[in-house]
PDB file of N, CA and C in Angstrom:
ATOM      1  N   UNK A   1       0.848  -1.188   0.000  1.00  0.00           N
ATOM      2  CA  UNK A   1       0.000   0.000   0.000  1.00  0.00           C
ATOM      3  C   UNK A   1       0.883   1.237   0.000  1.00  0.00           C
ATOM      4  N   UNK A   2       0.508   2.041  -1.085  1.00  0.00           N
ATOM      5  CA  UNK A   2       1.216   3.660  -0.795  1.00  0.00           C
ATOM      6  C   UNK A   2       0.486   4.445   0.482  1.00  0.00           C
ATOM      7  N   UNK A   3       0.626   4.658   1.563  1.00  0.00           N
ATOM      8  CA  UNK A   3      -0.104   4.817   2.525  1.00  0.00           C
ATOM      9  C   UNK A   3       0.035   6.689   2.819  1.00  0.00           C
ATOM     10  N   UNK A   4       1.358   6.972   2.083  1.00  0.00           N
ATOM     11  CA  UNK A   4       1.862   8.394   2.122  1.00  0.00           C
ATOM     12  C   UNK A   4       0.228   8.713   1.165  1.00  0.00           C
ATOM     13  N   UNK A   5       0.019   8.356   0.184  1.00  0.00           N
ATOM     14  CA  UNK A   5      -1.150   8.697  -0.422  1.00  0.00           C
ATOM     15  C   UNK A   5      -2.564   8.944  -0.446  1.00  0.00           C
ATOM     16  N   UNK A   6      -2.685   7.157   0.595  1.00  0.00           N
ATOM     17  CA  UNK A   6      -3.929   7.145   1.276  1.00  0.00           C
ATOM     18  C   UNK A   6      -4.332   8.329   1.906  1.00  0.00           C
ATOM     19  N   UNK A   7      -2.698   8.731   3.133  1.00  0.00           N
ATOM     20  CA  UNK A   7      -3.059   9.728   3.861  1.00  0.00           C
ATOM     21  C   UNK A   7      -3.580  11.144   3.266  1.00  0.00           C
ATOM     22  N   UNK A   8      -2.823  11.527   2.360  1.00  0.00           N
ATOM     23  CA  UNK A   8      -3.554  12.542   1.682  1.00  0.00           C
ATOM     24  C   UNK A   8      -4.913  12.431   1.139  1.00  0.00           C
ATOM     25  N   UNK A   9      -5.081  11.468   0.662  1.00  0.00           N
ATOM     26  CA  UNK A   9      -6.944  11.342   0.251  1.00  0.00           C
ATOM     27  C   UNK A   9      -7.302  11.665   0.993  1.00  0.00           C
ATOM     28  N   UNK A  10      -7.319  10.997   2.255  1.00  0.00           N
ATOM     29  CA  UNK A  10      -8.063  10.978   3.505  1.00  0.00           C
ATOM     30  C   UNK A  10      -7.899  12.565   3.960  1.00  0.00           C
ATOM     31  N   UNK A  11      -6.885  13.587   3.927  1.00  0.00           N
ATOM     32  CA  UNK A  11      -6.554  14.969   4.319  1.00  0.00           C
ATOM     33  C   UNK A  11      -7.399  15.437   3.503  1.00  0.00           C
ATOM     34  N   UNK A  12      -7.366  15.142   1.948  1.00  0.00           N
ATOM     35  CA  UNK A  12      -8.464  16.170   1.456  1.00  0.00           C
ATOM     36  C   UNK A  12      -9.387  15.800   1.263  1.00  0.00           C
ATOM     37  N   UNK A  13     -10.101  15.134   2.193  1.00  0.00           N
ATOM     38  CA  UNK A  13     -11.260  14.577   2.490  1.00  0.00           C
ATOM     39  C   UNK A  13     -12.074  13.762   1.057  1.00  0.00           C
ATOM     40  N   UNK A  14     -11.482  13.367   0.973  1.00  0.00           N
ATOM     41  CA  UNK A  14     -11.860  12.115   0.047  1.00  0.00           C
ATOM     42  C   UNK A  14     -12.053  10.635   0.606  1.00  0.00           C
ATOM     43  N   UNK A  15     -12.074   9.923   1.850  1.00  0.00           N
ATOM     44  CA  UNK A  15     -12.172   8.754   2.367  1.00  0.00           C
ATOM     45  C   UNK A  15     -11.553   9.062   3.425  1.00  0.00           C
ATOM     46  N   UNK A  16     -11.412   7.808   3.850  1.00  0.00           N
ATOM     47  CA  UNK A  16     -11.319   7.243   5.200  1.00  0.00           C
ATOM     48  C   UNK A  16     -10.751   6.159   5.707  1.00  0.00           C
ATOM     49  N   UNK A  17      -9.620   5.354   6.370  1.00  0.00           N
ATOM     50  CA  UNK A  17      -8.561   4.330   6.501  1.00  0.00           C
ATOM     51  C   UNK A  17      -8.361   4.083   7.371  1.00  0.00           C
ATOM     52  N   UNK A  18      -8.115   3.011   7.435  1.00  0.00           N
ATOM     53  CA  UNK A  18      -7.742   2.070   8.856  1.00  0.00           C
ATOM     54  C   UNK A  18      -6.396   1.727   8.244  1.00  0.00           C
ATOM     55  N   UNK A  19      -5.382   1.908   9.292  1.00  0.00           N
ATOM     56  CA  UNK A  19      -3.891   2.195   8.869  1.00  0.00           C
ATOM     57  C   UNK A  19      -3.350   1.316   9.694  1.00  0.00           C
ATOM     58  N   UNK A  20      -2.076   0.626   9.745  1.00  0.00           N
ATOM     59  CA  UNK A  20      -1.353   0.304  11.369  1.00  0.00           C
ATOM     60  C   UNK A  20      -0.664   1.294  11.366  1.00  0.00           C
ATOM     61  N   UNK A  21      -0.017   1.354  12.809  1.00  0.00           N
ATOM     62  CA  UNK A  21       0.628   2.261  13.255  1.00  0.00           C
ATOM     63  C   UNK A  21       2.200   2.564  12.381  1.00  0.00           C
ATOM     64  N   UNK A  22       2.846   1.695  11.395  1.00  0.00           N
ATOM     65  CA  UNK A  22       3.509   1.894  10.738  1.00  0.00           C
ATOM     66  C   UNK A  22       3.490   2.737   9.719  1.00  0.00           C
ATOM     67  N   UNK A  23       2.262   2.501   9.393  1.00  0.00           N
ATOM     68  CA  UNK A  23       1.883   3.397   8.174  1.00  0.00           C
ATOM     69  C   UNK A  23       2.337   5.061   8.538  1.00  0.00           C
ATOM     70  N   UNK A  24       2.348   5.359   9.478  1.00  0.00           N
ATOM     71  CA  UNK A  24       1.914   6.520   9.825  1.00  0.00           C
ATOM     72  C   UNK A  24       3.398   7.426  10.780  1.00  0.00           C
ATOM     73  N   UNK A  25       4.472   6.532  10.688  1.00  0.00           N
ATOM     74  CA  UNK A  25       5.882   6.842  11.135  1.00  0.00           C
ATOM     75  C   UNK A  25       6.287   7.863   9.644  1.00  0.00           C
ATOM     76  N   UNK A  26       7.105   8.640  10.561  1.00  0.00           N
ATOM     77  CA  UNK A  26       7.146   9.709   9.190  1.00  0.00           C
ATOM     78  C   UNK A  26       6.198  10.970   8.361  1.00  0.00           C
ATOM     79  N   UNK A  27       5.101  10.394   8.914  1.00  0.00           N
ATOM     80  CA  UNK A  27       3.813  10.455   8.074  1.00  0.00           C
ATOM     81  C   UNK A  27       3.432  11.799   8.930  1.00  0.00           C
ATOM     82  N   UNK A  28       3.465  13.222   8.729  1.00  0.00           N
ATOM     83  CA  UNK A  28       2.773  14.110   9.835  1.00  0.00           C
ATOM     84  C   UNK A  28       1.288  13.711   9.266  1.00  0.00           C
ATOM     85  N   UNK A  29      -0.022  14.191  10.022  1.00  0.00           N
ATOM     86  CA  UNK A  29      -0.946  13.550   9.692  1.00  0.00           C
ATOM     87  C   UNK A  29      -1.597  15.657   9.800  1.00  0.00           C
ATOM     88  N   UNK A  30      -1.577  15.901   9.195  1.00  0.00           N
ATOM     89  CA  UNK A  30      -1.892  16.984   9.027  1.00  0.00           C
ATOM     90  C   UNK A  30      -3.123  17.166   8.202  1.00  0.00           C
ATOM     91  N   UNK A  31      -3.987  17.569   9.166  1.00  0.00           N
ATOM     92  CA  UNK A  31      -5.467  17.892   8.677  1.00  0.00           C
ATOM     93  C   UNK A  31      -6.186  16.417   9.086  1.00  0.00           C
ATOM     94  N   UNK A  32      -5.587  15.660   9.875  1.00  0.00           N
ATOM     95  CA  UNK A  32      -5.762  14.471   9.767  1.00  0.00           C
ATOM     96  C   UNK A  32      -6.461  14.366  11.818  1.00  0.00           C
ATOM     97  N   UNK A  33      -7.574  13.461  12.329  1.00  0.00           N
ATOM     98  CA  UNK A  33      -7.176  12.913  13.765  1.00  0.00           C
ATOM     99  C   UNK A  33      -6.874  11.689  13.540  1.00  0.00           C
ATOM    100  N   UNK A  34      -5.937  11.476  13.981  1.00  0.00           N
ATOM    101  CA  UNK A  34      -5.844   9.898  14.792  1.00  0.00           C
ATOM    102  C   UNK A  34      -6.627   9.551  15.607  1.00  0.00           C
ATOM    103  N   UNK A  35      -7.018   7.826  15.681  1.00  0.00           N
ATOM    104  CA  UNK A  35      -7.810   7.674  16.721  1.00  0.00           C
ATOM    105  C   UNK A  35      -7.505   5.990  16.755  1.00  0.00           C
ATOM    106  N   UNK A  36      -6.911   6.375  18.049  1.00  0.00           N
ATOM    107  CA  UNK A  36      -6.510   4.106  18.656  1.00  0.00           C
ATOM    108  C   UNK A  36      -7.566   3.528  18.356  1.00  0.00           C
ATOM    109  N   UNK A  37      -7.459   2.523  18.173  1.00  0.00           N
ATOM    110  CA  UNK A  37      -8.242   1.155  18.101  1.00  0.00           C
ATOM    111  C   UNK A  37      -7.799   0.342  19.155  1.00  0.00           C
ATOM    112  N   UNK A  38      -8.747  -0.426  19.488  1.00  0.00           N
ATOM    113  CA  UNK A  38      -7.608  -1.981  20.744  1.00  0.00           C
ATOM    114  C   UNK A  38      -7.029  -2.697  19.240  1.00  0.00           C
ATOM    115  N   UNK A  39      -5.749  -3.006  20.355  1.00  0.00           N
ATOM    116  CA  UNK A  39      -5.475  -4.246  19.704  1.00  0.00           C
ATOM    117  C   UNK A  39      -6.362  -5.557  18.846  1.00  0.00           C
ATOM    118  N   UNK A  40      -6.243  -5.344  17.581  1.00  0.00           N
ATOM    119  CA  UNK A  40      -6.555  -6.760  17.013  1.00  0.00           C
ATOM    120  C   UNK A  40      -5.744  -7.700  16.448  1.00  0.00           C
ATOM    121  N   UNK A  41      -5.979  -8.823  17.737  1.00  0.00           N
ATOM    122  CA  UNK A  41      -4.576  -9.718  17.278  1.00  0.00           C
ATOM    123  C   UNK A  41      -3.850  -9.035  17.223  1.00  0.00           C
ATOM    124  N   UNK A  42      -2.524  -9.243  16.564  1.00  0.00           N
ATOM    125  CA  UNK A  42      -1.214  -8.834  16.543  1.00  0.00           C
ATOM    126  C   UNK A  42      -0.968  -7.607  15.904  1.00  0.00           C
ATOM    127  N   UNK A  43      -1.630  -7.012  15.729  1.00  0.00           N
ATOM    128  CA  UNK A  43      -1.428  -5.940  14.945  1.00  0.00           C
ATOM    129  C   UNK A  43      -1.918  -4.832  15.825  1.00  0.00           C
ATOM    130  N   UNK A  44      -2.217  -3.478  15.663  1.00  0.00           N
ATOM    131  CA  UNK A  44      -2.506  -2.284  16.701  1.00  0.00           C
ATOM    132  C   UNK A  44      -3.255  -1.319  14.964  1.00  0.00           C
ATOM    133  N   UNK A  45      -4.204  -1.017  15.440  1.00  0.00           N
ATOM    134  CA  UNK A  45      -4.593  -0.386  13.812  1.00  0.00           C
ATOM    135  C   UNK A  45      -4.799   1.214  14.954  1.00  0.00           C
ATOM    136  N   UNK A  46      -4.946   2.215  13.563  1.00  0.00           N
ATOM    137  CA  UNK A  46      -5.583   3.567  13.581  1.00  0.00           C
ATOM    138  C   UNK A  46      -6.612   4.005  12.602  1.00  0.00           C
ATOM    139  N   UNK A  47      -7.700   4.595  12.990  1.00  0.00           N
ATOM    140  CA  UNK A  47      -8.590   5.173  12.459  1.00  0.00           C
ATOM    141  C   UNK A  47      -8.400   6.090  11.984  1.00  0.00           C
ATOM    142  N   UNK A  48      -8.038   7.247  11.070  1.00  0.00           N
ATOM    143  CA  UNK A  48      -7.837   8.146  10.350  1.00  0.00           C
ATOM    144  C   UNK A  48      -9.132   8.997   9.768  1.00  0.00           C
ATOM    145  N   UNK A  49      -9.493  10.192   9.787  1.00  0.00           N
ATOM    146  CA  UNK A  49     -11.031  10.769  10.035  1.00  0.00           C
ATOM    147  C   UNK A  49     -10.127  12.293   9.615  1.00  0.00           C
ATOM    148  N   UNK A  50     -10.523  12.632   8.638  1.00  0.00           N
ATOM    149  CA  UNK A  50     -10.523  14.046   8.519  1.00  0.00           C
ATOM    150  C   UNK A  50     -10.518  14.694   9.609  1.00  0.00           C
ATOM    151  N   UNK A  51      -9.902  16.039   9.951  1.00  0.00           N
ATOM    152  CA  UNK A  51     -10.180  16.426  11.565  1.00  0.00           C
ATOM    153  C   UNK A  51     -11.730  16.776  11.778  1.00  0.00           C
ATOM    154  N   UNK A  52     -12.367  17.881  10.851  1.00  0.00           N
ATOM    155  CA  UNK A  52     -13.827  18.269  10.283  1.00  0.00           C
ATOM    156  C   UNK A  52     -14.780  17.120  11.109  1.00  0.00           C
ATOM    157  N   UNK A  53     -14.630  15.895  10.216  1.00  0.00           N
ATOM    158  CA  UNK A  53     -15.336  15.131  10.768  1.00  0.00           C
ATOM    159  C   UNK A  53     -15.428  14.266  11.232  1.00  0.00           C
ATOM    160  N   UNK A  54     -14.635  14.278  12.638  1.00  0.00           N
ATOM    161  CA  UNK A  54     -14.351  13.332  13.320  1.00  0.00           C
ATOM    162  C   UNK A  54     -15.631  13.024  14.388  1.00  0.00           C
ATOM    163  N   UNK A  55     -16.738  14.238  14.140  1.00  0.00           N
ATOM    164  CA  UNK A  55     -17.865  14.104  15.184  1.00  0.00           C
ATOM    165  C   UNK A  55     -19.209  13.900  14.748  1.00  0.00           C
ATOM    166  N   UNK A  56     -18.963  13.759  13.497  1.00  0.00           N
ATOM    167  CA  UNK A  56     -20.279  12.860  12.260  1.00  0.00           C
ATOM    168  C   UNK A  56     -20.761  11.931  13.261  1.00  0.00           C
ATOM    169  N   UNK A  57     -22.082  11.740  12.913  1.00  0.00           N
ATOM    170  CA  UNK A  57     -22.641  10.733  13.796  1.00  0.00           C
ATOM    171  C   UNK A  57     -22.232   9.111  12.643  1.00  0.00           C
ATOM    172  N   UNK A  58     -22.355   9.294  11.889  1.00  0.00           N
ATOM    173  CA  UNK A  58     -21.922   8.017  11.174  1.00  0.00           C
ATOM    174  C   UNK A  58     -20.024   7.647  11.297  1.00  0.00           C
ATOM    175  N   UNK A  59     -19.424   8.905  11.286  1.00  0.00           N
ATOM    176  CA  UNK A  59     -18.192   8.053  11.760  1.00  0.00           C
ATOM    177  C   UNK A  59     -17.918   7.629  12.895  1.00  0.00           C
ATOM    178  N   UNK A  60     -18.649   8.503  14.132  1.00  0.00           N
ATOM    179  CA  UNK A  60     -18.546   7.710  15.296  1.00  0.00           C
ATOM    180  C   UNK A  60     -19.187   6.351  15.729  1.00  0.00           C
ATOM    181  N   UNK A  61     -20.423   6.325  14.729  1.00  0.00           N
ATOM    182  CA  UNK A  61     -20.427   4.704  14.719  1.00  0.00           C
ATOM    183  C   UNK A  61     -19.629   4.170  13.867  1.00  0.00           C
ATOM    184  N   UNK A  62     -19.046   4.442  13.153  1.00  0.00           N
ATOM    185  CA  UNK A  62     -18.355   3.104  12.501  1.00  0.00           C
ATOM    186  C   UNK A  62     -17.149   3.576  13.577  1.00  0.00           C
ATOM    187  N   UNK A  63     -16.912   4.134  14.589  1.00  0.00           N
ATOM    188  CA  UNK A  63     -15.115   3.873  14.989  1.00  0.00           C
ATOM    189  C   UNK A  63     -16.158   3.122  16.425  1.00  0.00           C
ATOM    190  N   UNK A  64     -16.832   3.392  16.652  1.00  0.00           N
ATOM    191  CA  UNK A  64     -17.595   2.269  17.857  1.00  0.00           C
ATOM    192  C   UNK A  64     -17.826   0.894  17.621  1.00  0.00           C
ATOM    193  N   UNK A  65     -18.222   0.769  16.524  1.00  0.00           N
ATOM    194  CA  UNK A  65     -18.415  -1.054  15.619  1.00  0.00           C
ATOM    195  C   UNK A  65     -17.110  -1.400  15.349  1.00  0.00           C
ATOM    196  N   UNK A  66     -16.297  -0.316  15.126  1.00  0.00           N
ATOM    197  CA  UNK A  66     -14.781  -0.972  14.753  1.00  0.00           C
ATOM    198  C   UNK A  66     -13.997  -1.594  16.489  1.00  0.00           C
ATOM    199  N   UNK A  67     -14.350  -0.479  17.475  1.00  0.00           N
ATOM    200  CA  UNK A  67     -13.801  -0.877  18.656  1.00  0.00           C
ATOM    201  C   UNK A  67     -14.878  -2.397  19.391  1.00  0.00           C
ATOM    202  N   UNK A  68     -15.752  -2.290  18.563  1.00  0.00           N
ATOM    203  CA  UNK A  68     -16.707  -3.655  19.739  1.00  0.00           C
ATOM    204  C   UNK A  68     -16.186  -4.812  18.994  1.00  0.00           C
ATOM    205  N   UNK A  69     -15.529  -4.389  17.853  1.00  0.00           N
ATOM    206  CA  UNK A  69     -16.058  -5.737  16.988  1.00  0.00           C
ATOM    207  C   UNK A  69     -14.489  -6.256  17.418  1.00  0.00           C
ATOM    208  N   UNK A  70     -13.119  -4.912  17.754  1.00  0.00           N
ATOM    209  CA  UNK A  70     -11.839  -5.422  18.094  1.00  0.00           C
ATOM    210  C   UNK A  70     -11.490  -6.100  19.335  1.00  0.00           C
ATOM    211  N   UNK A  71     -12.422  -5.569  19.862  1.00  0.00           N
ATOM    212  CA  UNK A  71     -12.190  -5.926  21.604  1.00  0.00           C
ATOM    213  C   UNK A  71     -12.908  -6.910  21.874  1.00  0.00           C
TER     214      UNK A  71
END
């Protein structure tokens, strides 16, 4: 995955990504929130949300279904 890219979609609000935390070394996330996930399995993911709309009622359910469904 080009993830330097993803991230920009996702900045100019074009989508939305579930990243691991690798993705994102290097990476300023500018215009961007982060947001933990639990652990799934072996891996540690991040939610990535435009900053704008990080308080959508539809993205906060999908980062709530993403945390019930990890934990």
């Amino acid at each position: 995955m080009d993830y330097p890219a993803v991230l920009a979609l996702v900045a100019a609000g074009h989508g939305a990504t579930i990243a691991p935390d690798l993705a994102l070394r290097g990476v300023p996330p500018d215009g961007l929130r982060v947001t933990d996930l639990p652990v799934a399995g072996a891996r540690r993911l991040d939610a990535l949300v435009t900053a704008g709309r990080a308080a959508l009622p539809a993205v906060e359910a999908l980062l709530a279904a993403l945390r019930a469904r990890a934990g």
